[in-house]
N, C-alpha and C. Protein backbone atom coordinates (compact mmCIF):
# COMPACT_ATOMS: atom_id res chain seq x y z
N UNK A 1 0.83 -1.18 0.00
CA UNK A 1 0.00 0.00 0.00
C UNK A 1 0.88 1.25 0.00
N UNK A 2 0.44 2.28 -0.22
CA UNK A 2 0.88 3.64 -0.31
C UNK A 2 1.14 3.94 0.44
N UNK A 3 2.20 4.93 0.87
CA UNK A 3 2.88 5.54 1.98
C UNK A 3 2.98 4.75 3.35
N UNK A 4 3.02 5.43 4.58
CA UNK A 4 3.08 4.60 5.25
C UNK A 4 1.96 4.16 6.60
N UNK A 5 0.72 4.08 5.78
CA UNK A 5 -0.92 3.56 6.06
C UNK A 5 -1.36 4.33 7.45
N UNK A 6 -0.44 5.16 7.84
CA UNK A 6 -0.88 6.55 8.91
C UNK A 6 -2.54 6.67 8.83
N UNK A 7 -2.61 7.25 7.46
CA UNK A 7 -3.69 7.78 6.91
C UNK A 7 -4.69 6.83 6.08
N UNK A 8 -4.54 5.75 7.16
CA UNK A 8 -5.83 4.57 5.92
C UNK A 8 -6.98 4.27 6.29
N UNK A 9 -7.87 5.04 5.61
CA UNK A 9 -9.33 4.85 5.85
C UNK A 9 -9.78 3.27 5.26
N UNK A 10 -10.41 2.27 5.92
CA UNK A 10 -10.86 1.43 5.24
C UNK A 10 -12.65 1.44 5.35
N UNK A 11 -13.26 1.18 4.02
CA UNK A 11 -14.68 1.34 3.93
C UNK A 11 -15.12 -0.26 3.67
N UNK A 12 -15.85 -1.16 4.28
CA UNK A 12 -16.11 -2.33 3.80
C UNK A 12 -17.19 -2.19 2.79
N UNK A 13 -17.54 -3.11 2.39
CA UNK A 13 -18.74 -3.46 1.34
C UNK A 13 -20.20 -3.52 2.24
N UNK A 14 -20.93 -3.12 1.71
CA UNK A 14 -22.35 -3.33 1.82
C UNK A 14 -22.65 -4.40 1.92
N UNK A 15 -23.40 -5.39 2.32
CA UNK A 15 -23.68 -6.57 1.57
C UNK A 15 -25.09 -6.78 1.85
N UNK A 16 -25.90 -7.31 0.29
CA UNK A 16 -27.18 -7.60 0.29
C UNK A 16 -27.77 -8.67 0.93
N UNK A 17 -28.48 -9.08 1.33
CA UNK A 17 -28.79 -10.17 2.06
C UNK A 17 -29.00 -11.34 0.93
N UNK A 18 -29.94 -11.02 -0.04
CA UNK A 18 -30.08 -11.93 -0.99
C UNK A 18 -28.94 -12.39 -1.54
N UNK A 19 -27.34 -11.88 -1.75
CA UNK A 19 -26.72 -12.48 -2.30
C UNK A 19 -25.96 -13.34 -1.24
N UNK A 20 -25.87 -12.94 0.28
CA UNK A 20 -25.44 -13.36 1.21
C UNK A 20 -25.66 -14.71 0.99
N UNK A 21 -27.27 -14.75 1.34
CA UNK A 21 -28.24 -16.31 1.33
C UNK A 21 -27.68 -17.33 0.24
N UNK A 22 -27.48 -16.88 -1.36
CA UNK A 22 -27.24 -17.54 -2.70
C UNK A 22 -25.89 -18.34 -2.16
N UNK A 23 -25.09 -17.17 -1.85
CA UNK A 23 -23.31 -17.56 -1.67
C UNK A 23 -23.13 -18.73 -0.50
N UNK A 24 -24.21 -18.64 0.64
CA UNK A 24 -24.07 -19.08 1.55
C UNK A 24 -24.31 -20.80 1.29
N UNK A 25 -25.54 -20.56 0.81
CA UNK A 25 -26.35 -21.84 0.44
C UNK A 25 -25.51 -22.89 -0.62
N UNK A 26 -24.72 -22.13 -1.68
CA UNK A 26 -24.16 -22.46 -2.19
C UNK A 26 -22.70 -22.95 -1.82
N UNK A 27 -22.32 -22.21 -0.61
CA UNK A 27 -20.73 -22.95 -0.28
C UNK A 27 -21.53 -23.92 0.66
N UNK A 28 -22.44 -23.39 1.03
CA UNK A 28 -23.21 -25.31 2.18
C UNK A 28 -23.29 -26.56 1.29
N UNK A 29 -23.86 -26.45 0.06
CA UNK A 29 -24.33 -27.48 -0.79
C UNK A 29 -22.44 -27.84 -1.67
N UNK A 30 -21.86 -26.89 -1.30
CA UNK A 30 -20.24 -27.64 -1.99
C UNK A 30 -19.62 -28.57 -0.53
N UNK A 31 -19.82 -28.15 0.81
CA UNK A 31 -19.23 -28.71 1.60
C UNK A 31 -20.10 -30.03 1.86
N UNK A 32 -21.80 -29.74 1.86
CA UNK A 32 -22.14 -31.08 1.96
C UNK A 32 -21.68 -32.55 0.83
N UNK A 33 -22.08 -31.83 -0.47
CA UNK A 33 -21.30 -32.66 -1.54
C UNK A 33 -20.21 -33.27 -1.17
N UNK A 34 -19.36 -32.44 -0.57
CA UNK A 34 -17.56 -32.98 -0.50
C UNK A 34 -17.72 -33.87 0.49
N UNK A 35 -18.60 -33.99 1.85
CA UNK A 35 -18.82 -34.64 2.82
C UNK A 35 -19.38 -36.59 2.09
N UNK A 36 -20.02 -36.05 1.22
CA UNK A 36 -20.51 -37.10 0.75
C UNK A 36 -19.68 -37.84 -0.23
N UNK A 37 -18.53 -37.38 -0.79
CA UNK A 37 -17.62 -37.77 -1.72
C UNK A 37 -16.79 -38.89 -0.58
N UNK A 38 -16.22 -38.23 0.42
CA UNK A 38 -15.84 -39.09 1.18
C UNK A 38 -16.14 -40.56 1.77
N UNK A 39 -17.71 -40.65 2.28
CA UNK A 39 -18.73 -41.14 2.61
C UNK A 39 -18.80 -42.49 1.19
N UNK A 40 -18.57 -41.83 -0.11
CA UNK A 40 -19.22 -43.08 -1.02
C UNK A 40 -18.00 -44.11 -1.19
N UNK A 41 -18.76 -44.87 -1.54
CA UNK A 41 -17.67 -46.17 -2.06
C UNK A 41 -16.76 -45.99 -3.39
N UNK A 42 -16.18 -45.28 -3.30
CA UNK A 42 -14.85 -44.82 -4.29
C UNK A 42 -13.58 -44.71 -3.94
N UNK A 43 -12.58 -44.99 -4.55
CA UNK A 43 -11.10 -45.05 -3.65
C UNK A 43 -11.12 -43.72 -3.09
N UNK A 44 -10.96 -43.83 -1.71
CA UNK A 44 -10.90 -42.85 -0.71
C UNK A 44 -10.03 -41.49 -1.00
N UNK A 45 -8.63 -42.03 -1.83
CA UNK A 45 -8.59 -41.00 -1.87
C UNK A 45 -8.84 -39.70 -2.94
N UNK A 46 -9.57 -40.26 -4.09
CA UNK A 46 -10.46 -39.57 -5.01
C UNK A 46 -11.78 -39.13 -3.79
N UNK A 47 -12.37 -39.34 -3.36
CA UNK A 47 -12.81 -38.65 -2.29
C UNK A 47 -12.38 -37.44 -1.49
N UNK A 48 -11.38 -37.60 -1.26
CA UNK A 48 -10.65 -36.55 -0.01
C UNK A 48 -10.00 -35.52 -1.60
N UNK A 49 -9.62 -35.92 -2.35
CA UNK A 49 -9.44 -35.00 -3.41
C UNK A 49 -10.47 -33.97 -3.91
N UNK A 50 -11.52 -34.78 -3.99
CA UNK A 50 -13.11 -33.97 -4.58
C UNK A 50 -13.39 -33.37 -3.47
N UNK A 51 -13.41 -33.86 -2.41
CA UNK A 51 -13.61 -33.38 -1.21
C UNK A 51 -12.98 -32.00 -0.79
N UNK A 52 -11.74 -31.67 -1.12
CA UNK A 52 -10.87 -30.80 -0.50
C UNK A 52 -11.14 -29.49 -1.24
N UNK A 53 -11.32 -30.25 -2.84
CA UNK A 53 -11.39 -29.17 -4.27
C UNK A 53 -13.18 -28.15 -3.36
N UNK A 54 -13.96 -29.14 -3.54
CA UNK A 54 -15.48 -28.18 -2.95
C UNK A 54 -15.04 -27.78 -1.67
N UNK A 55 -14.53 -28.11 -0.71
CA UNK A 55 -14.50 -27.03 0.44
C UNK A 55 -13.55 -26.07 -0.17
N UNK A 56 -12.41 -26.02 -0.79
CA UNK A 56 -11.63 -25.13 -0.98
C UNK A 56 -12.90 -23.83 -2.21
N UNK A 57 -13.62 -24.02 -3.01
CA UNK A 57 -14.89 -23.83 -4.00
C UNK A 57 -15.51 -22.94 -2.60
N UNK A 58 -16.03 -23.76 -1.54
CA UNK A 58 -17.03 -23.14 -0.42
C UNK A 58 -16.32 -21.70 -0.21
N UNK A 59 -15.08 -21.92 0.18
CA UNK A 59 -14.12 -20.62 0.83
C UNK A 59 -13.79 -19.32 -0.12
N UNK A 60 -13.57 -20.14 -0.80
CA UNK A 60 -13.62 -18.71 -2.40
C UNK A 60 -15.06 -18.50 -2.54
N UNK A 61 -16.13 -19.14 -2.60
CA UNK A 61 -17.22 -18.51 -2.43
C UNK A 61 -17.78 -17.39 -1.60
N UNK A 62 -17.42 -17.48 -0.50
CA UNK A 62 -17.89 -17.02 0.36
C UNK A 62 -16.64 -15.59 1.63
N UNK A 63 -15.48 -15.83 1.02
CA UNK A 63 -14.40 -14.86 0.86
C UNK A 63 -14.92 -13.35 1.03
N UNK A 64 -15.03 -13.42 -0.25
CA UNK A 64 -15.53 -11.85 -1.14
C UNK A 64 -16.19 -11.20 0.03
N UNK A 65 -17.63 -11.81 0.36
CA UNK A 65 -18.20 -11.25 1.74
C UNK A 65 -17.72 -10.69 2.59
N UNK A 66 -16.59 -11.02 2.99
CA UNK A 66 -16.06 -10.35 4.79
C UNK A 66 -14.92 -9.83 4.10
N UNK A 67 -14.43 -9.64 2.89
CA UNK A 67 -13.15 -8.96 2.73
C UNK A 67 -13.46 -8.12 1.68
N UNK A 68 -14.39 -7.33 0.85
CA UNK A 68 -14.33 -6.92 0.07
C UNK A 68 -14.17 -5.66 0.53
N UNK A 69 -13.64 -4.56 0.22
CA UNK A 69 -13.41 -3.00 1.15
C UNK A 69 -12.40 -2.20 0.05
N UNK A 70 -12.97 -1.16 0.42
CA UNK A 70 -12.02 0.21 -0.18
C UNK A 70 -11.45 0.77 1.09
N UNK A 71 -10.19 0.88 0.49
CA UNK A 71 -9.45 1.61 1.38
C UNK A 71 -8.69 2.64 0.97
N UNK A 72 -8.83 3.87 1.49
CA UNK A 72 -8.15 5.11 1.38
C UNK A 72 -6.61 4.99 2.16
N UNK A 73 -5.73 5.26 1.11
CA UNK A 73 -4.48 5.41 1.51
C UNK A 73 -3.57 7.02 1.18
N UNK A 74 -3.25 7.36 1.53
CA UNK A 74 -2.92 8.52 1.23
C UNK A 74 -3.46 8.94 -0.48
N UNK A 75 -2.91 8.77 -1.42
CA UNK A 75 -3.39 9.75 -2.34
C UNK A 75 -4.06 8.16 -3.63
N UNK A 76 -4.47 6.96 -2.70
CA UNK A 76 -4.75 6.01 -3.71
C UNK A 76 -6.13 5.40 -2.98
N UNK A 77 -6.80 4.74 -3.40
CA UNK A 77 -7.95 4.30 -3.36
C UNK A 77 -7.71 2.53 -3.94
N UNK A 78 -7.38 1.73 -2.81
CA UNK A 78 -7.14 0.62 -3.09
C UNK A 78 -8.94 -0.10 -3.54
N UNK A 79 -8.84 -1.28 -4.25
CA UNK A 79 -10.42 -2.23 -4.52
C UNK A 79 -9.39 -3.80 -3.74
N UNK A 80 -10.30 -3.87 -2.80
CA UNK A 80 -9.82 -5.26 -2.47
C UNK A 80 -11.42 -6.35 -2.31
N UNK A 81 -10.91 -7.45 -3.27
CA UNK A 81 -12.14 -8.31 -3.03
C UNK A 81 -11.48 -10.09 -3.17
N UNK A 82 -11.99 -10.26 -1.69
CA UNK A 82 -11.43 -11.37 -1.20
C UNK A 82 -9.62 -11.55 -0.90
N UNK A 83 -8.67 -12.42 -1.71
CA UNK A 83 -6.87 -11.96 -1.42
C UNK A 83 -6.49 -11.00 -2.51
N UNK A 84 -7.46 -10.83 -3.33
CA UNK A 84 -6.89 -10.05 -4.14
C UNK A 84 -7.03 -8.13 -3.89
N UNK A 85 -6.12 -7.75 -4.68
CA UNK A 85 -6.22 -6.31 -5.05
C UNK A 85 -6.46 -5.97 -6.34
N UNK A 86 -7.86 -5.63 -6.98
CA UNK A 86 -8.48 -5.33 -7.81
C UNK A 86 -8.31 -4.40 -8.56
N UNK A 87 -7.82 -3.45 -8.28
CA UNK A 87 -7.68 -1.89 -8.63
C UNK A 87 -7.10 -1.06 -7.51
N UNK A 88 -6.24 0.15 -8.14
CA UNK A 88 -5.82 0.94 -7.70
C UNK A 88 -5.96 2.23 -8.33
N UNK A 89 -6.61 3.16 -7.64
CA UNK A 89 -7.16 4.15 -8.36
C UNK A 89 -6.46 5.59 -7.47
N UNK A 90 -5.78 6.56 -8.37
CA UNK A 90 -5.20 7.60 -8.30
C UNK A 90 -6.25 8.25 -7.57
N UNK A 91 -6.41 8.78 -6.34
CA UNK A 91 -7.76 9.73 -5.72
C UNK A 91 -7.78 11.16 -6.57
N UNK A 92 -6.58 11.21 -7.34
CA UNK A 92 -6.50 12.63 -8.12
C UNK A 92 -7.23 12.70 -9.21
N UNK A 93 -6.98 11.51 -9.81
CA UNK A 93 -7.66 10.97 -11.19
C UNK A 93 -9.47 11.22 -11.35
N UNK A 94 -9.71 10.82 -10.14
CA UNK A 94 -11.32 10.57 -9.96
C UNK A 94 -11.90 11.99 -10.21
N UNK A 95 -13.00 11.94 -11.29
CA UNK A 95 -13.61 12.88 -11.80
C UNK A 95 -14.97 13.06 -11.30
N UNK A 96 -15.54 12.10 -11.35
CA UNK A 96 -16.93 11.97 -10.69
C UNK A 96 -17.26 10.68 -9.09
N UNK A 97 -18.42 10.89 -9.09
CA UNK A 97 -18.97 9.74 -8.51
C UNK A 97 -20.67 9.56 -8.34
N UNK A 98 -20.94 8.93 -8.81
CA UNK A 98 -22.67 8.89 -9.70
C UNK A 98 -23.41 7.63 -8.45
N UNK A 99 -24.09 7.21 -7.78
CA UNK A 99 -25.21 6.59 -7.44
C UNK A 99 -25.23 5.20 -8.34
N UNK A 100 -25.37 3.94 -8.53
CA UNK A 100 -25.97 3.23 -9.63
C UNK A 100 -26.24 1.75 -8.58
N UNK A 101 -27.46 1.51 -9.94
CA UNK A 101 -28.15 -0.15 -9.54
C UNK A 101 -27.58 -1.25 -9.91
N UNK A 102 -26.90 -0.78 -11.17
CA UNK A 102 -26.17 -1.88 -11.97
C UNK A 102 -25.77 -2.74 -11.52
N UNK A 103 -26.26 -3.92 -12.40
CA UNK A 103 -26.15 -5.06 -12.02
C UNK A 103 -24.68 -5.67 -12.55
N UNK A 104 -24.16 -5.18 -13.38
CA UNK A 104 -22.27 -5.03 -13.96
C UNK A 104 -21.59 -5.80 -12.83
N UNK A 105 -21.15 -7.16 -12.76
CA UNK A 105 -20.12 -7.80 -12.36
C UNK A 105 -19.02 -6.68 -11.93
N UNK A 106 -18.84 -6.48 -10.67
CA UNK A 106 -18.08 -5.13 -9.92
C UNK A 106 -17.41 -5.93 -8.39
N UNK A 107 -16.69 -5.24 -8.09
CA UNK A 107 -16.41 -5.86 -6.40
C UNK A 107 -17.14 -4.77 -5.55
N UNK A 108 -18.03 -5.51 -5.54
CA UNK A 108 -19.38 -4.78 -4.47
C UNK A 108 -20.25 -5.88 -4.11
N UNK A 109 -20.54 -5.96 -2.92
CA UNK A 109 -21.62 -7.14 -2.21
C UNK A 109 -22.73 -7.00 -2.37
N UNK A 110 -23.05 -5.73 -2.80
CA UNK A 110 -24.68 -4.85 -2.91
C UNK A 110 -24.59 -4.22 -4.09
N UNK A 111 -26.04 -4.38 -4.74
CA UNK A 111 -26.34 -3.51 -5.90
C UNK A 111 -26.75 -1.77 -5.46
N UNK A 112 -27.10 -1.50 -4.18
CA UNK A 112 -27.03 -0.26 -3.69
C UNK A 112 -25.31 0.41 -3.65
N UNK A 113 -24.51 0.98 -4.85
CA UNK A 113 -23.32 1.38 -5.58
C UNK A 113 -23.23 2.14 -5.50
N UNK A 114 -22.00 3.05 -6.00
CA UNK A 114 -21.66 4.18 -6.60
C UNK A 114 -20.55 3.85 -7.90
N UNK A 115 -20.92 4.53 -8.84
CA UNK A 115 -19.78 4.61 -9.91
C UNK A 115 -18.75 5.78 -9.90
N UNK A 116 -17.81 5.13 -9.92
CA UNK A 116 -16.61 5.96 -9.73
C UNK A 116 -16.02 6.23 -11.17
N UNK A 117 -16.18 7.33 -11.73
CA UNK A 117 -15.13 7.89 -12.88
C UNK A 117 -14.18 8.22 -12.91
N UNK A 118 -12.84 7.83 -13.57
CA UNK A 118 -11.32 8.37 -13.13
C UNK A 118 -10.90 8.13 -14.39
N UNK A 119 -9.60 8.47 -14.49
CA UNK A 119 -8.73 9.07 -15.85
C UNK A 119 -8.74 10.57 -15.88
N UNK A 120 -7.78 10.86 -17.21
CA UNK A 120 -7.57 12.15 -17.74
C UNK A 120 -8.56 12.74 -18.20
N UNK A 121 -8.68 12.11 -19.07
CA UNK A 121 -10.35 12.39 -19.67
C UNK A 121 -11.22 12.29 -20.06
N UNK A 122 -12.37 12.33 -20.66
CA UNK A 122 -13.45 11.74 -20.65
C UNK A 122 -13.67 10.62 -22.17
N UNK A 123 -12.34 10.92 -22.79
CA UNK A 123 -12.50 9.48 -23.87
C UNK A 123 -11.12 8.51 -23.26
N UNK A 124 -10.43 8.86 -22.25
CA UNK A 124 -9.82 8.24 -21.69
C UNK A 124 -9.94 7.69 -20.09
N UNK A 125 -11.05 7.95 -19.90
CA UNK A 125 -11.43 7.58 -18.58
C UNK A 125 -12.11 5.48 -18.03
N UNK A 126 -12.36 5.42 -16.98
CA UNK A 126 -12.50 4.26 -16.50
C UNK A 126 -13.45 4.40 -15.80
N UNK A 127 -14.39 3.07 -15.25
CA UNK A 127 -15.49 3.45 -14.19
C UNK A 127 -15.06 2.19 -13.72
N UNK A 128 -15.57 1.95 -12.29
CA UNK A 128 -15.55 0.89 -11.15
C UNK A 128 -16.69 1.24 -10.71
N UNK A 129 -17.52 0.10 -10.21
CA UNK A 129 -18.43 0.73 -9.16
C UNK A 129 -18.09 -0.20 -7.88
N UNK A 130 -18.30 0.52 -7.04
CA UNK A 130 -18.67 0.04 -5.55
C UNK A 130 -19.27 0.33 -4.36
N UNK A 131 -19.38 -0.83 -3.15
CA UNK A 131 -20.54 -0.56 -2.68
C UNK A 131 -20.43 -0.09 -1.00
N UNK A 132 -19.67 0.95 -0.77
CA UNK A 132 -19.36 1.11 0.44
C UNK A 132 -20.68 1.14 1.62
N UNK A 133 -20.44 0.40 2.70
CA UNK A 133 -21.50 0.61 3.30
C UNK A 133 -21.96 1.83 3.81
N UNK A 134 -21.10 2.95 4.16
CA UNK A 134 -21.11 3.92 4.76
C UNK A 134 -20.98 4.86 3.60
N UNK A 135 -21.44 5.07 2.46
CA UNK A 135 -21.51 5.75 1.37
C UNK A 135 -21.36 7.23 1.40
N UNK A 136 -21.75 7.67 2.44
CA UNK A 136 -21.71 9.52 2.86
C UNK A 136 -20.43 9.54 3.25
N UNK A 137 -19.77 8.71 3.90
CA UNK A 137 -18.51 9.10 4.93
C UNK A 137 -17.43 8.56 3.84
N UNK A 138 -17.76 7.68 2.96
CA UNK A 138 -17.04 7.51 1.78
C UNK A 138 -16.85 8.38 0.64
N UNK A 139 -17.68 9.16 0.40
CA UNK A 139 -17.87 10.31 -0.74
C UNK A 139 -16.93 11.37 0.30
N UNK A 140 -17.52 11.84 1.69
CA UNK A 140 -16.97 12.50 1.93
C UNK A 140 -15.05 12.68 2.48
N UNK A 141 -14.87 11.44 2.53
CA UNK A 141 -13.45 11.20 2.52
C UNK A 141 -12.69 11.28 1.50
N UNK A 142 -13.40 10.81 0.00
CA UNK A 142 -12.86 10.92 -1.13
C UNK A 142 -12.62 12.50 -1.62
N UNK A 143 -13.75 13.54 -1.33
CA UNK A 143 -13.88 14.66 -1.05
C UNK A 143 -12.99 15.79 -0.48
N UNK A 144 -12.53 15.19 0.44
CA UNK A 144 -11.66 15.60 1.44
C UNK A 144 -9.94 15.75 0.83
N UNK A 145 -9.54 14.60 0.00
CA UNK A 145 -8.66 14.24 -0.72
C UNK A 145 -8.69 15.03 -1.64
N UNK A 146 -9.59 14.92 -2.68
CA UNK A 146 -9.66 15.54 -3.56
C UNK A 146 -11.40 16.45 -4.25
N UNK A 147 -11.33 17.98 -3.70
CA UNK A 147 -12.58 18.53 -3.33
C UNK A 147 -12.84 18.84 -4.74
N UNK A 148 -12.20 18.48 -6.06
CA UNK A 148 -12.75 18.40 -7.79
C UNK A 148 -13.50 17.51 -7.92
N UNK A 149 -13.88 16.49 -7.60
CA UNK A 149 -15.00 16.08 -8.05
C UNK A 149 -16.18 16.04 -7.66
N UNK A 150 -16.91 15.62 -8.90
CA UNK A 150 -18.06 16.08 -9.01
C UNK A 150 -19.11 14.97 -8.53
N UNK A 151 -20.02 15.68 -7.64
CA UNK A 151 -20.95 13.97 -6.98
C UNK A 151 -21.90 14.10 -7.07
N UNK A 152 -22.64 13.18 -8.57
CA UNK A 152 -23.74 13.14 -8.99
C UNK A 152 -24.98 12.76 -7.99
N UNK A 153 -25.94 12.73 -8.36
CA UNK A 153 -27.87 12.24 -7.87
C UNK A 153 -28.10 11.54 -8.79
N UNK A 154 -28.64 10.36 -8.33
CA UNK A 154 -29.78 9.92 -9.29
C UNK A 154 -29.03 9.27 -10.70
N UNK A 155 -28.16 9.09 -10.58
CA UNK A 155 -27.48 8.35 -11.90
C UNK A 155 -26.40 9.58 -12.14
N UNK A 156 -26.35 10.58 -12.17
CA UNK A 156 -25.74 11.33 -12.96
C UNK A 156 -27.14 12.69 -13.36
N UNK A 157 -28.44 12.00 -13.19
CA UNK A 157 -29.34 12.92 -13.64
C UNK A 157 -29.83 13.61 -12.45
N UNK A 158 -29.96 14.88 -13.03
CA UNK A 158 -30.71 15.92 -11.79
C UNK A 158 -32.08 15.99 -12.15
N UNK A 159 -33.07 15.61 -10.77
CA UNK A 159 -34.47 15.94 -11.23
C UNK A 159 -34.71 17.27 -11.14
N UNK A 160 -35.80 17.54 -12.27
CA UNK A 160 -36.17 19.24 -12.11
C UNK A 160 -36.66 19.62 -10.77
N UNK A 161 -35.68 20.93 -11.07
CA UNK A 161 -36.05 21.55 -9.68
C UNK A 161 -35.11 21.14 -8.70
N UNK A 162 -34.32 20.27 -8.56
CA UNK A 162 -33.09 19.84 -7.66
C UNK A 162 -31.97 20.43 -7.83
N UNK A 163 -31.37 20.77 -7.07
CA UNK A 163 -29.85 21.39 -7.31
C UNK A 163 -28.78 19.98 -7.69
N UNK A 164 -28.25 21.06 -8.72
CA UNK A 164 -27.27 20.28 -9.64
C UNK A 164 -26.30 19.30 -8.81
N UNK A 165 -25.42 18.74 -9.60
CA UNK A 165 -23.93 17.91 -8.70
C UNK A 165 -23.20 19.27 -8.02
N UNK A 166 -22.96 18.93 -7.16
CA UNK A 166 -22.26 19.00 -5.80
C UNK A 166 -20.64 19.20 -6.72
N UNK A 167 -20.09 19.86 -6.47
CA UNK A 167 -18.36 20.30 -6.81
C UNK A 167 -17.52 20.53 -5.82
């Protein structure tokens, strides 16, 4: 990580319940399987092999959940989901930050998001979305870093009569 993590805000992920339940149910039904690989009449240790592969399946399943988080480091904006590090995003770079539902394969636990815009410029730019749980104290930290960008409503759209993005 960047500098020397003095200054590291970490924001975890949101997480929806419905996908909680899917992920959950789903690393249960890999560990029961593997339980049962053991259990059948097959050389044992093709068992404990199949066996090891679905619990190891359960754990990467279900990972992402308790580790997915943004973290503010001095002038970078780490994406961590599960052992990995996903992205690293310049906090200078970031141009916007928009609200979204999108359903876009993202490291976010929740479809309640934000899209993050970054790059130089706008035919050279990038989006991430993610799903901080604490979304105000996340905008406003990013804010804090860097008080240029711009933080959309509503997608990016202002309803009539609402005051515009926030600068």
């Amino acid at each position: 990580m960047d500098g020397d993590g003095s200054d590291e805000i970490r924001f975890p992920s949101k997480r929806d319940t419905w996908l909680m339940v899917i992920l959950w149910c789903s690393a249960i039904a890999m560990v029961v399987f593997g339980v049962f690989c053991v259990l059948l009449p097959i050389p044992p240790a093709l068992g404990v092999i199949v066996a090891l592969v679905l619990v190891s399946g359960a754990v990467v399943t279900v990972w992402p959940l308790y580790s997915t988080a943004y973290i503010l480091t001095g002038e970078t904006l780490v994406i961590r989901c599960g052992p990995l590090i996903l992205a690293r995003v310049r906090i200078g770079s970031i141009r916007e930050i928009v609200p979204s539902r999108s359903v876009v394969s993202a490291p976010a636990c929740s479809l309640d998001r934000l899209r993050i815009t970054y790059g130089l410029s706008s035919r050279a730019s990038s989006r991430v979305l993610v799903s901080p749980r604490d979304k105000e104290a996340f905008i406003a930290a990013i804010l804090e870093r860097a008080p240029h960008v711009v933080v959309g409503v509503n997608g990016g759209k202002t309803p009539e009569g609402a005051p515009g993005p926030r600068r």
